[in-house]
PDB file of N, CA and C in Angstrom:
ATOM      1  N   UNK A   1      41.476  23.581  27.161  1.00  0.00           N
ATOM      2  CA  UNK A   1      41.251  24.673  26.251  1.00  0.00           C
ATOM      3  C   UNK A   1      39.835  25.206  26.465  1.00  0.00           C
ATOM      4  N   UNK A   2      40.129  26.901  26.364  1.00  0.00           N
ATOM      5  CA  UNK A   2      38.665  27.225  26.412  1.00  0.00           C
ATOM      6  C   UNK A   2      37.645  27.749  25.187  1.00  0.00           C
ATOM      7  N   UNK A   3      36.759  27.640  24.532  1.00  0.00           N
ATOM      8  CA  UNK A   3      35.826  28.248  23.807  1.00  0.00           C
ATOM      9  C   UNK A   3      36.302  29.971  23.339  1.00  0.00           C
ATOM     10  N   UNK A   4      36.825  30.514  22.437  1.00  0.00           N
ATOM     11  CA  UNK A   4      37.359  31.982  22.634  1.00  0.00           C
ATOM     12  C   UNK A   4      35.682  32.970  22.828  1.00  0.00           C
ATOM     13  N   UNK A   5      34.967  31.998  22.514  1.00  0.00           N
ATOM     14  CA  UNK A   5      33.204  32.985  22.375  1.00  0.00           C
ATOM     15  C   UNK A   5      32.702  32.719  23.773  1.00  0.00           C
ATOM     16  N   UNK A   6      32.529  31.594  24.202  1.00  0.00           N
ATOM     17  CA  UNK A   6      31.823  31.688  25.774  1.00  0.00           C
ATOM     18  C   UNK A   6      32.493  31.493  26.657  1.00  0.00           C
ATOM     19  N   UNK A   7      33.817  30.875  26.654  1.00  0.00           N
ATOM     20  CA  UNK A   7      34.746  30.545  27.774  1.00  0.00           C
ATOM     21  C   UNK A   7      34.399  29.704  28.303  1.00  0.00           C
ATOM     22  N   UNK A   8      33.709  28.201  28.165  1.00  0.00           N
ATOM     23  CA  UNK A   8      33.049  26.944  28.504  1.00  0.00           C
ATOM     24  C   UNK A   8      34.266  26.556  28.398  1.00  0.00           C
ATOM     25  N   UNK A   9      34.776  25.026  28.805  1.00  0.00           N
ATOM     26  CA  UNK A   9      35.942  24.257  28.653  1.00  0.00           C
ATOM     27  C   UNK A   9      35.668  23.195  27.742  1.00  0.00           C
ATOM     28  N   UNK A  10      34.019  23.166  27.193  1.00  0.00           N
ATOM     29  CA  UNK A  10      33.804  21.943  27.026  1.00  0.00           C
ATOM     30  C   UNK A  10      34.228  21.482  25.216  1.00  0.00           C
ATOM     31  N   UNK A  11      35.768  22.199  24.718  1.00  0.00           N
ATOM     32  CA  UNK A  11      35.764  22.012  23.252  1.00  0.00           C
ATOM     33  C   UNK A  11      36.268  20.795  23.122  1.00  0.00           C
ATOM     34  N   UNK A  12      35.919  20.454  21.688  1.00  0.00           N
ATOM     35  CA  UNK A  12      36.602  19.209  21.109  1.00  0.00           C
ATOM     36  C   UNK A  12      37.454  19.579  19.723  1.00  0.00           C
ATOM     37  N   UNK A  13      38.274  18.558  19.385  1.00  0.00           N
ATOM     38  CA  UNK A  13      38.902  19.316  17.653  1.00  0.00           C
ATOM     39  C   UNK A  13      38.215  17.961  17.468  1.00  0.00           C
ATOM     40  N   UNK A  14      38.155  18.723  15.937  1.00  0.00           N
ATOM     41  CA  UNK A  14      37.139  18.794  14.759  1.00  0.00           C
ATOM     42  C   UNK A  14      37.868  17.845  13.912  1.00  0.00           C
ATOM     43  N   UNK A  15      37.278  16.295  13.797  1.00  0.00           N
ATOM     44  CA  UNK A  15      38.588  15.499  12.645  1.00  0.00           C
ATOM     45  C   UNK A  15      37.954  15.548  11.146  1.00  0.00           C
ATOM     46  N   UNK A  16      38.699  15.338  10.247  1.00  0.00           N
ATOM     47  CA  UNK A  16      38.322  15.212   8.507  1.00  0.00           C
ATOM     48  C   UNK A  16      38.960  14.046   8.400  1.00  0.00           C
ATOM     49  N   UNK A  17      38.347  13.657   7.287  1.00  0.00           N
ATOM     50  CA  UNK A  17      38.815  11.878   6.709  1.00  0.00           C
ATOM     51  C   UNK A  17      37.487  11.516   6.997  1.00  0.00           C
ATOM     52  N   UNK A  18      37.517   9.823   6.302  1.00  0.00           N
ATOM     53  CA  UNK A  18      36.960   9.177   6.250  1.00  0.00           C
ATOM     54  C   UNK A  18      36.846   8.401   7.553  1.00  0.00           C
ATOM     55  N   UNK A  19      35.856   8.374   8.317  1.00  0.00           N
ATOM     56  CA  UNK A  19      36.442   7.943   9.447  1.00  0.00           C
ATOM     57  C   UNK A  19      36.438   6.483   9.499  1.00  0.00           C
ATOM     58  N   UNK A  20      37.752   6.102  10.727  1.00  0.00           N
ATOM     59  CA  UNK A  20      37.544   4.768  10.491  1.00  0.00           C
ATOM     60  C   UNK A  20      37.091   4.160  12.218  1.00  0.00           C
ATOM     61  N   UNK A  21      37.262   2.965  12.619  1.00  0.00           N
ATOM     62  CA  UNK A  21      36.219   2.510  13.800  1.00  0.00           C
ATOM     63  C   UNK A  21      36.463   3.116  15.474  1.00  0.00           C
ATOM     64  N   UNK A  22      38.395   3.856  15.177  1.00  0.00           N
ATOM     65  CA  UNK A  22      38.713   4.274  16.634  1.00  0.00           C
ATOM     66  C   UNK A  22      37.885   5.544  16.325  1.00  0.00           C
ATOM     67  N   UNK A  23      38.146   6.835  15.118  1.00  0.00           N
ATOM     68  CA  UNK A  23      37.597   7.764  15.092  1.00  0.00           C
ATOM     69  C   UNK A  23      35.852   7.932  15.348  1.00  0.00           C
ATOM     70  N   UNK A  24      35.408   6.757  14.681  1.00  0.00           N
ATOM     71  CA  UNK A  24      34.132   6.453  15.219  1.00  0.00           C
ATOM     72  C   UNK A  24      33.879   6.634  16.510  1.00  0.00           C
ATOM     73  N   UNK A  25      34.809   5.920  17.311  1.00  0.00           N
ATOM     74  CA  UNK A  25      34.592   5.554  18.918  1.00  0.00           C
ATOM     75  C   UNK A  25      35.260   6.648  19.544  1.00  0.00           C
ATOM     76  N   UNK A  26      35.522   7.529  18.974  1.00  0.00           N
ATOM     77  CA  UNK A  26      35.676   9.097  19.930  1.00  0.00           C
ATOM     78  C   UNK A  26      34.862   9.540  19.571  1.00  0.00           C
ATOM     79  N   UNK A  27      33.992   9.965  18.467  1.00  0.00           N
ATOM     80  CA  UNK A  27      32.685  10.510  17.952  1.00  0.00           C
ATOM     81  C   UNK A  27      31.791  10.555  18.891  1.00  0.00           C
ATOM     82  N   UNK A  28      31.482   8.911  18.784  1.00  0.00           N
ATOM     83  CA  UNK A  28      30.464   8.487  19.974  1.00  0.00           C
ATOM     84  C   UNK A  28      30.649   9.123  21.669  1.00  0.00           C
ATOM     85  N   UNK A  29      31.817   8.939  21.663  1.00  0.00           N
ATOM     86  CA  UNK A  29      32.008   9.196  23.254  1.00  0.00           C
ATOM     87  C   UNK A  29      32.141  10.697  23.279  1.00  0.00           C
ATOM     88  N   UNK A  30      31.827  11.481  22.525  1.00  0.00           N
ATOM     89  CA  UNK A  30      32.035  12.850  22.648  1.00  0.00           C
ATOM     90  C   UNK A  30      33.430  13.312  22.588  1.00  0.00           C
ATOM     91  N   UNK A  31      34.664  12.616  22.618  1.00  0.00           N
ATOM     92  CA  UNK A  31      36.168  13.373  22.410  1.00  0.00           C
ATOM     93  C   UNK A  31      36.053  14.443  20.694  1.00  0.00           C
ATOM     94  N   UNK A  32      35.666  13.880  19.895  1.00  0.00           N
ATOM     95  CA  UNK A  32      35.847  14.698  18.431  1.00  0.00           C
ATOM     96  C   UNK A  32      34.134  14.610  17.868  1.00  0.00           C
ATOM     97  N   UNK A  33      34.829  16.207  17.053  1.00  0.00           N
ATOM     98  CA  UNK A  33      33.445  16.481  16.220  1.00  0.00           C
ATOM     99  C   UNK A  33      33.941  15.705  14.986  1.00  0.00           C
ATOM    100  N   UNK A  34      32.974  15.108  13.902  1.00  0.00           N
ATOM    101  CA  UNK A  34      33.360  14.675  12.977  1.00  0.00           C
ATOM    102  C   UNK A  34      33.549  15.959  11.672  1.00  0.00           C
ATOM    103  N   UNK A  35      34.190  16.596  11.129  1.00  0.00           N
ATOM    104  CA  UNK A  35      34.058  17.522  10.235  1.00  0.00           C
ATOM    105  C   UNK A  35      33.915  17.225   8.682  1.00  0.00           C
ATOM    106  N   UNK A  36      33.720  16.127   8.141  1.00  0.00           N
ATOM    107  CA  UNK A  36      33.530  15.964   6.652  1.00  0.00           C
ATOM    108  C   UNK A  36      34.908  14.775   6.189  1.00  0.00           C
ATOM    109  N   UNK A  37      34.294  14.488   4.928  1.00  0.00           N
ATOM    110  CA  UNK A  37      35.568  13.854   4.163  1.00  0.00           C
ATOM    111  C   UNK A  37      36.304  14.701   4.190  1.00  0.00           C
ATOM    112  N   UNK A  38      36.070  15.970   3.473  1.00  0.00           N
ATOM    113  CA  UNK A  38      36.984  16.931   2.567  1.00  0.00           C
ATOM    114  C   UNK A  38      37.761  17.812   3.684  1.00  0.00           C
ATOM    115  N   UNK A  39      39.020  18.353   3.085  1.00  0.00           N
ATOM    116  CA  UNK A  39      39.636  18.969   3.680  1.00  0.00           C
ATOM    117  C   UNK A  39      39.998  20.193   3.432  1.00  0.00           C
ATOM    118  N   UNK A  40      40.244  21.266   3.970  1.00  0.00           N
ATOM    119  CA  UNK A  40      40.246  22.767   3.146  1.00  0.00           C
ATOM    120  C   UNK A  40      41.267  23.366   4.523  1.00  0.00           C
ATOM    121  N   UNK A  41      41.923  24.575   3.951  1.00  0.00           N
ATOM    122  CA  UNK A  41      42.675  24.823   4.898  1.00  0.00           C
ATOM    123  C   UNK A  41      42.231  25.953   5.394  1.00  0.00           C
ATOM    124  N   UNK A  42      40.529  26.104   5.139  1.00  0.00           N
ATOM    125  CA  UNK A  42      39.921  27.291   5.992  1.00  0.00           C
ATOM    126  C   UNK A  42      38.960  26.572   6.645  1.00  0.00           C
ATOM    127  N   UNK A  43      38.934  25.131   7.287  1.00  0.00           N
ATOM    128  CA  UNK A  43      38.200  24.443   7.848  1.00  0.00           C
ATOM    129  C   UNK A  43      38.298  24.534   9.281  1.00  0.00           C
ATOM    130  N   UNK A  44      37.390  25.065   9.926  1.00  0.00           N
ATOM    131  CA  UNK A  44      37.934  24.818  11.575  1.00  0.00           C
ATOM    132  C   UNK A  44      38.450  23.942  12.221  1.00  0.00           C
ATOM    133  N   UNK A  45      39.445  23.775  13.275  1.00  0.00           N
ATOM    134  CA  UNK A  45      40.125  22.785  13.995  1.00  0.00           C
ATOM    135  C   UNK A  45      39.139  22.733  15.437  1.00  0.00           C
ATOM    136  N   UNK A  46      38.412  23.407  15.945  1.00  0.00           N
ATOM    137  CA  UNK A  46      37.481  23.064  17.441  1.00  0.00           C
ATOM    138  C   UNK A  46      36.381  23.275  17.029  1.00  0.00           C
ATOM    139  N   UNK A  47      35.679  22.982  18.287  1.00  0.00           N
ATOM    140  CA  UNK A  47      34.102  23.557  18.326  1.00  0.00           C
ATOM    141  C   UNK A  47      33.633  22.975  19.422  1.00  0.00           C
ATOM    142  N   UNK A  48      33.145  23.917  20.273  1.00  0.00           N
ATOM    143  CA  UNK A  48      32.913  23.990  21.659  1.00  0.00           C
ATOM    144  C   UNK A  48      31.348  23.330  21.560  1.00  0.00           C
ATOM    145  N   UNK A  49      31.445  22.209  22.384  1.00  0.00           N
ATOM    146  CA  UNK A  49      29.595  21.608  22.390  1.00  0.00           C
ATOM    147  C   UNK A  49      28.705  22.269  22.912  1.00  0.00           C
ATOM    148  N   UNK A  50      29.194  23.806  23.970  1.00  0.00           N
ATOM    149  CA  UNK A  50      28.624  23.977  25.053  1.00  0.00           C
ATOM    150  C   UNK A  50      27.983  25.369  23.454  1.00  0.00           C
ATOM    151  N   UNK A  51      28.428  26.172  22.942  1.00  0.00           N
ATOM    152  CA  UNK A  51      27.663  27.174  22.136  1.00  0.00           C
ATOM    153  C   UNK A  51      27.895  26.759  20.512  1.00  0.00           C
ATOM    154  N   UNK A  52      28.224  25.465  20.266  1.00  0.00           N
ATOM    155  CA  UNK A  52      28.455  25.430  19.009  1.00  0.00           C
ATOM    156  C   UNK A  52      29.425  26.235  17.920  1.00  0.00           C
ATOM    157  N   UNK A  53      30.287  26.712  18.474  1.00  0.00           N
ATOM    158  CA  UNK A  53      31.336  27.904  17.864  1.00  0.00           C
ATOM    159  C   UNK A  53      32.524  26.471  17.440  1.00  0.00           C
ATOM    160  N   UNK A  54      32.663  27.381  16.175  1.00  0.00           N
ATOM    161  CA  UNK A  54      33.765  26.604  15.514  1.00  0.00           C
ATOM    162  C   UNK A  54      34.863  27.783  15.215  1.00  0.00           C
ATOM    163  N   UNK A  55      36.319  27.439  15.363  1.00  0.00           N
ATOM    164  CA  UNK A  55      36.836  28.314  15.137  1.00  0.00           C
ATOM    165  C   UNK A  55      38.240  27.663  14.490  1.00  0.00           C
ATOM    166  N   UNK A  56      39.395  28.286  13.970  1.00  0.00           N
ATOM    167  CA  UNK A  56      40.604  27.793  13.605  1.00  0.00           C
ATOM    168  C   UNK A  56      41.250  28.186  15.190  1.00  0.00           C
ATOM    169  N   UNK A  57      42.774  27.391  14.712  1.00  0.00           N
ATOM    170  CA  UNK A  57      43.839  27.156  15.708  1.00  0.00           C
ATOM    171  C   UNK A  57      44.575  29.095  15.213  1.00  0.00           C
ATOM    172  N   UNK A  58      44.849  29.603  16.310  1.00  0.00           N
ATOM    173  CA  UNK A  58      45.317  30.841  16.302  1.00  0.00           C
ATOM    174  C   UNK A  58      44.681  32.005  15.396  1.00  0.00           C
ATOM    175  N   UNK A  59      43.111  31.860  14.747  1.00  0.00           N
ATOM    176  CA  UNK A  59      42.987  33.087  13.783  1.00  0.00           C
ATOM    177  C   UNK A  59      41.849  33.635  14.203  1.00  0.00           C
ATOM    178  N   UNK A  60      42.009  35.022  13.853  1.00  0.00           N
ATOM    179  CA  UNK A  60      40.366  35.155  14.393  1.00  0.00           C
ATOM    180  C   UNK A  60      39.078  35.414  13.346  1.00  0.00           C
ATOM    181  N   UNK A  61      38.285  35.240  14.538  1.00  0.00           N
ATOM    182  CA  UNK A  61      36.909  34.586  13.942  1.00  0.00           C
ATOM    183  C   UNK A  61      35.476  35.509  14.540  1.00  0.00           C
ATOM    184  N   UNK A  62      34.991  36.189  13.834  1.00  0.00           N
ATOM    185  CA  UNK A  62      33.631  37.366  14.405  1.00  0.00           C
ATOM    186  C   UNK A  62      34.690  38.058  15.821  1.00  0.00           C
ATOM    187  N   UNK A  63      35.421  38.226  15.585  1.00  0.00           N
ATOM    188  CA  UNK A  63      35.832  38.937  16.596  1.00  0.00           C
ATOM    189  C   UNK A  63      36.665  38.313  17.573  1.00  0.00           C
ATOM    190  N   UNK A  64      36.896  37.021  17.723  1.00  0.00           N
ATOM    191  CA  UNK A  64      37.334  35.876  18.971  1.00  0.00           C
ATOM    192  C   UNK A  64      38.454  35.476  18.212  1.00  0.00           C
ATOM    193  N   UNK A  65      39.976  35.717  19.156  1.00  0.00           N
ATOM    194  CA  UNK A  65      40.952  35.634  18.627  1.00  0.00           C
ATOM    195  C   UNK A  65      41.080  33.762  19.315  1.00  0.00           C
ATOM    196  N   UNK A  66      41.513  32.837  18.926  1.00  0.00           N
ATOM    197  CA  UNK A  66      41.793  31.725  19.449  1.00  0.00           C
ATOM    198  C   UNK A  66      43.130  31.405  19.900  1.00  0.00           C
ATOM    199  N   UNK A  67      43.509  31.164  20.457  1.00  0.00           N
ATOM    200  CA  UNK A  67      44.974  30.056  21.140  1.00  0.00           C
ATOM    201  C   UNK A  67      44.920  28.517  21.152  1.00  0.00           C
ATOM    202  N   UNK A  68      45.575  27.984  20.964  1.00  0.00           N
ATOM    203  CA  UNK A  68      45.658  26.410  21.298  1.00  0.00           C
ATOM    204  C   UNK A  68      45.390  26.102  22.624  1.00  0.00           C
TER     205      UNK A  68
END
Protein backbone atom coordinates (compact mmCIF):
# COMPACT_ATOMS: atom_id res chain seq x y z
CA UNK A 1 0.00 0.00 0.00
CA UNK A 2 0.92 3.41 -0.86
CA UNK A 3 0.71 6.79 1.25
CA UNK A 4 -2.40 8.67 -0.87
CA UNK A 5 -0.17 12.20 0.10
CA UNK A 6 3.45 11.21 -0.92
CA UNK A 7 3.24 7.87 -2.57
CA UNK A 8 6.12 6.33 -0.17
CA UNK A 9 5.25 2.53 0.45
CA UNK A 10 6.40 2.87 3.79
CA UNK A 11 2.58 2.75 5.66
CA UNK A 12 1.59 0.93 8.63
CA UNK A 13 -2.26 0.52 10.14
CA UNK A 14 -2.83 2.22 13.06
CA UNK A 15 -4.03 -0.35 16.12
CA UNK A 16 -6.50 0.88 19.23
CA UNK A 17 -6.84 -1.17 22.43
CA UNK A 18 -4.97 -1.64 25.12
CA UNK A 19 -2.08 -3.10 23.90
CA UNK A 20 -1.00 -6.32 24.85
CA UNK A 21 2.87 -7.98 24.49
CA UNK A 22 2.48 -9.29 20.56
CA UNK A 23 0.97 -5.71 19.76
CA UNK A 24 3.80 -4.33 21.71
CA UNK A 25 6.26 -6.37 19.59
CA UNK A 26 4.97 -4.98 16.25
CA UNK A 27 5.14 -1.43 17.73
CA UNK A 28 8.66 -1.94 18.41
CA UNK A 29 9.57 -3.48 15.18
CA UNK A 30 7.86 -0.82 13.24
CA UNK A 31 4.79 -3.15 11.64
CA UNK A 32 1.90 -0.83 13.62
CA UNK A 33 1.39 2.66 14.82
CA UNK A 34 -0.07 2.47 18.23
CA UNK A 35 -3.35 4.77 18.04
CA UNK A 36 -4.82 5.15 21.67
CA UNK A 37 -7.08 3.11 24.03
CA UNK A 38 -10.16 4.74 22.66
CA UNK A 39 -11.89 4.03 19.67
CA UNK A 40 -13.98 6.37 17.39
CA UNK A 41 -15.15 5.62 14.03
CA UNK A 42 -13.47 8.81 12.65
CA UNK A 43 -10.10 7.45 13.80
CA UNK A 44 -7.59 6.76 11.10
CA UNK A 45 -6.72 3.18 9.99
CA UNK A 46 -2.78 4.08 8.37
CA UNK A 47 -0.13 6.40 8.61
CA UNK A 48 2.71 6.48 6.46
CA UNK A 49 6.22 6.85 8.63
CA UNK A 50 7.80 8.30 5.63
CA UNK A 51 5.37 12.00 5.90
CA UNK A 52 3.39 11.24 8.89
CA UNK A 53 -0.14 11.35 7.09
CA UNK A 54 -2.85 9.56 8.70
CA UNK A 55 -5.73 8.79 6.80
CA UNK A 56 -9.05 6.39 6.88
CA UNK A 57 -9.57 3.16 4.73
CA UNK A 58 -11.45 4.51 1.45
CA UNK A 59 -12.37 8.35 2.54
CA UNK A 60 -10.96 11.33 1.70
CA UNK A 61 -8.77 13.38 3.56
CA UNK A 62 -7.28 17.32 2.59
CA UNK A 63 -7.83 16.25 -0.67
CA UNK A 64 -6.18 12.45 -0.85
CA UNK A 65 -8.71 9.98 -1.71
CA UNK A 66 -7.35 6.51 -0.06
CA UNK A 67 -7.74 2.74 -1.24
CA UNK A 68 -6.81 -0.25 0.76
Amino acid sequence: MKCPKCSKDFVVPIRYGMPGPEMQQDYYEGKIKLGGCTMDVNNPDYYCNDCTYEWQRGKRNNGHYAEE
